[in-house]
N, C-alpha and C. Protein backbone atom coordinates (compact mmCIF):
# COMPACT_ATOMS: atom_id res chain seq x y z
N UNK A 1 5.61 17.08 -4.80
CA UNK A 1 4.89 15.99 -4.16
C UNK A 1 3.43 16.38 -4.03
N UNK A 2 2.55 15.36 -4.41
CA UNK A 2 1.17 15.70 -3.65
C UNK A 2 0.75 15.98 -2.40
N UNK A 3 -0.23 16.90 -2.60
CA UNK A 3 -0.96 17.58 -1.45
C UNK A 3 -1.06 16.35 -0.64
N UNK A 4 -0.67 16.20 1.26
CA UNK A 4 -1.15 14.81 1.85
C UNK A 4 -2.09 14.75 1.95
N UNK A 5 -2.56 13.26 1.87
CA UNK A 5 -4.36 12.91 2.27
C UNK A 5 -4.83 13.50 4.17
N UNK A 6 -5.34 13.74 3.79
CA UNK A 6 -6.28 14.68 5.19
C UNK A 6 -7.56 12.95 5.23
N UNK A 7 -7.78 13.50 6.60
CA UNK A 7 -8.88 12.24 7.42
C UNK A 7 -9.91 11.91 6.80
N UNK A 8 -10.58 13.08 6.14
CA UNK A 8 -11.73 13.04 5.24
C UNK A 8 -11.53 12.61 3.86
N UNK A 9 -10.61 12.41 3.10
CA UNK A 9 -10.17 12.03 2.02
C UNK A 9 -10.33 10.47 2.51
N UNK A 10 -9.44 10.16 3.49
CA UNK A 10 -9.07 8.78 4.02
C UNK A 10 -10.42 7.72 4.53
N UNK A 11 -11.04 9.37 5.24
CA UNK A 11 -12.89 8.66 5.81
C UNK A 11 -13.64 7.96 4.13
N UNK A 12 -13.29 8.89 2.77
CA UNK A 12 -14.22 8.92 1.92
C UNK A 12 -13.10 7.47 1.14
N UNK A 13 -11.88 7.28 1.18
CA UNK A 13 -11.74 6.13 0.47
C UNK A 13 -11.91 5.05 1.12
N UNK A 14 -12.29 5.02 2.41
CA UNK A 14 -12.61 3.48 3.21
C UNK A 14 -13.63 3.49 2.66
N UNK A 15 -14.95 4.23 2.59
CA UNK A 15 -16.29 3.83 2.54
C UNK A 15 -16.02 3.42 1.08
N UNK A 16 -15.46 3.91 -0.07
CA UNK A 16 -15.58 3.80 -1.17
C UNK A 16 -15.04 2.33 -1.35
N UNK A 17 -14.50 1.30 -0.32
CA UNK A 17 -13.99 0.28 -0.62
C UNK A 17 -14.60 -0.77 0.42
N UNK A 18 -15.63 -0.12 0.68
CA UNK A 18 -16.37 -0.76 1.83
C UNK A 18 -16.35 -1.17 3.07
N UNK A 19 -15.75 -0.04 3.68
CA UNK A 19 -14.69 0.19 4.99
C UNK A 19 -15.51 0.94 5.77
N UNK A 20 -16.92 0.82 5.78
CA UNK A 20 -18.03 2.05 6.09
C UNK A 20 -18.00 2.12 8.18
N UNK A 21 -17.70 0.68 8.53
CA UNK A 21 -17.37 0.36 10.11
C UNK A 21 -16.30 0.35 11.02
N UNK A 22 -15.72 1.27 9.95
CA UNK A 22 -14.21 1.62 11.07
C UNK A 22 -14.33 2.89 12.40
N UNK A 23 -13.42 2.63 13.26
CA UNK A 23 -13.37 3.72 13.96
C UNK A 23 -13.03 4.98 13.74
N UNK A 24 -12.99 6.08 14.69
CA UNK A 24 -11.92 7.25 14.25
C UNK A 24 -10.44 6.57 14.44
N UNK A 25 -10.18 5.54 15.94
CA UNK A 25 -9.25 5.30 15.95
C UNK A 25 -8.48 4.34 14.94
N UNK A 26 -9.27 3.67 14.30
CA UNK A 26 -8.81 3.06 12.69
C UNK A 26 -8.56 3.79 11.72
N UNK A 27 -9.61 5.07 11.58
CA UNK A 27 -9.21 5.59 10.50
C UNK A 27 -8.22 6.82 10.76
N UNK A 28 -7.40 6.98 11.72
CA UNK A 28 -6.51 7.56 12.59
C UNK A 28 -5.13 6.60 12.03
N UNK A 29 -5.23 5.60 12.08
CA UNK A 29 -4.08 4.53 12.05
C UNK A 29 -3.83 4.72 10.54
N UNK A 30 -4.92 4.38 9.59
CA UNK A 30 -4.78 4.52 8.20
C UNK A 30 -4.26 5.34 7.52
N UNK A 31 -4.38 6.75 8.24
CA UNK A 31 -4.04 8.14 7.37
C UNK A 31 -2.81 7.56 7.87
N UNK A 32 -2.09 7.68 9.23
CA UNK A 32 -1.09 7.79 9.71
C UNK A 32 0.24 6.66 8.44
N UNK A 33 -0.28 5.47 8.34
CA UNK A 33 -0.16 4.16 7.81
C UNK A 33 0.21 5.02 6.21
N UNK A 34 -0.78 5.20 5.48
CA UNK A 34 -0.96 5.94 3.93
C UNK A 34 0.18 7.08 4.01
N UNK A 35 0.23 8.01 5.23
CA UNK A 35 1.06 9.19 4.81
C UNK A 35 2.80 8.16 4.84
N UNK A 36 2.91 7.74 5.94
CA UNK A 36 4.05 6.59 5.89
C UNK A 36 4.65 6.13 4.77
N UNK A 37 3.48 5.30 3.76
CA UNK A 37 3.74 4.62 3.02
C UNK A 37 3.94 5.61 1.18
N UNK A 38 3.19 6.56 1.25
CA UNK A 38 3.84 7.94 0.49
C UNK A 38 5.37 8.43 0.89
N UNK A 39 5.70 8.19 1.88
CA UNK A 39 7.06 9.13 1.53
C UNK A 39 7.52 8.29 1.36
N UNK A 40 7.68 7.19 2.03
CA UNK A 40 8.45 5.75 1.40
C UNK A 40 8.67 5.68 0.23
N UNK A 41 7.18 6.03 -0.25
CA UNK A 41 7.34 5.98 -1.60
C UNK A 41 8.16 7.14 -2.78
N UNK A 42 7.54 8.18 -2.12
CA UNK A 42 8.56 9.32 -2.66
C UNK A 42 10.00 9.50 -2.64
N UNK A 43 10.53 8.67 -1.63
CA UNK A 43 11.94 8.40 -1.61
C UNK A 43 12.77 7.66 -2.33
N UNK A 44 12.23 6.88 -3.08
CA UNK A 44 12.75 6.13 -3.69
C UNK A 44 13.12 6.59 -4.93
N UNK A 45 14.11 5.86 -5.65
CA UNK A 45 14.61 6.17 -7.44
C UNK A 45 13.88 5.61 -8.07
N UNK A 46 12.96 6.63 -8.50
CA UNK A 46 12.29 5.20 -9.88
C UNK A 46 12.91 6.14 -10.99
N UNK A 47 13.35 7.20 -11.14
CA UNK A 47 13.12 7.81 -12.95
C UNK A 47 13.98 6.94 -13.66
N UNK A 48 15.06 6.34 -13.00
CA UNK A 48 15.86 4.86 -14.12
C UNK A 48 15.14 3.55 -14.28
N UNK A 49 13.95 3.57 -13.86
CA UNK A 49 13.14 2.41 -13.71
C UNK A 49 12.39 2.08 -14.49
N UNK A 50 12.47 0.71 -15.27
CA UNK A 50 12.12 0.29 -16.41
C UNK A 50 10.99 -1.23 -15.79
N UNK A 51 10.12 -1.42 -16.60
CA UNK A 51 9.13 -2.32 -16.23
C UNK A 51 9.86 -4.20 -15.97
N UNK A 52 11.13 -3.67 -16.75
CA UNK A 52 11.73 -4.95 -16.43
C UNK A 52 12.41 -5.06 -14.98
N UNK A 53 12.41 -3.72 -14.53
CA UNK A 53 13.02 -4.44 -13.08
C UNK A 53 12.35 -4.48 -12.08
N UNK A 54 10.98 -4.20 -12.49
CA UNK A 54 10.03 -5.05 -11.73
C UNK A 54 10.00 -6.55 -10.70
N UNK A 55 9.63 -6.78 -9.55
CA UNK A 55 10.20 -7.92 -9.17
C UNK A 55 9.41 -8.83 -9.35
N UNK A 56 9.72 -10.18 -9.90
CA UNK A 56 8.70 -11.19 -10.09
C UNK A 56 9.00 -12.15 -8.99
N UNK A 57 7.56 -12.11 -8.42
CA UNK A 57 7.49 -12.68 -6.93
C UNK A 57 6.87 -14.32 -7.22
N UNK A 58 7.89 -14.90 -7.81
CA UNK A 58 7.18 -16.90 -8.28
C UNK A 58 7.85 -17.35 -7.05
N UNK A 59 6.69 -18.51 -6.68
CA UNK A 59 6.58 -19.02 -5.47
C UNK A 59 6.94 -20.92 -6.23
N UNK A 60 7.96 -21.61 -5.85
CA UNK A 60 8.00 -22.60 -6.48
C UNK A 60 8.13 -23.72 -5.10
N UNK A 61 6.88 -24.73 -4.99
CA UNK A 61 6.94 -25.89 -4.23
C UNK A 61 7.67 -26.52 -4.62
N UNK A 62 8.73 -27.05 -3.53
CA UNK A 62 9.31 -28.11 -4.09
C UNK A 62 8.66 -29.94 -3.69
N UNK A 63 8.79 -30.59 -4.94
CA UNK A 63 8.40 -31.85 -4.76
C UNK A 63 8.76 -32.57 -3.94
N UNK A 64 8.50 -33.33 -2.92
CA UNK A 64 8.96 -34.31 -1.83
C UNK A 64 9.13 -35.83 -2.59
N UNK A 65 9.84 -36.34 -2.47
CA UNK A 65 10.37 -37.52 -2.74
C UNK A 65 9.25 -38.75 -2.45
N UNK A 66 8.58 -39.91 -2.94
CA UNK A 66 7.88 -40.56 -2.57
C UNK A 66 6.63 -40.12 -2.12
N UNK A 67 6.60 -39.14 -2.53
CA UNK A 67 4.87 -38.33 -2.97
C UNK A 67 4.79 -38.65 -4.03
């Protein structure tokens, strides 16, 4: 697994996305949020995972009658 992101990694990708007005206590939440969302991610099975089982997220309105 990758080395975890440290505060200063986390300080340098907000600014890089134009996140330059956050707090410590925001950018406290974020690392916390990012390291979270890494193991989540590391937990999971992908090596059987093929681009087709990808999920396709189609959103379909349905027509109302007498519209």
């Amino acid at each position: 697994m990758a080395s975890e992101v440290t505060l200063e990694e986390m300080r340098r990708m907000a600014a890089d996305i134009g996140l330059a007005r956050l707090t410590e206590e925001h950018l406290q939440q974020l690392l916390r949020a990012t390291r979270a969302a890494h193991q989540r991610r590391a937990a999971l099975p992908t090596g059987s995972l093929t681009p087709a089982d990808e999920p396709a997220h189609v959103y379909f309105a349905e027509r109302h009658v007498g519209r």
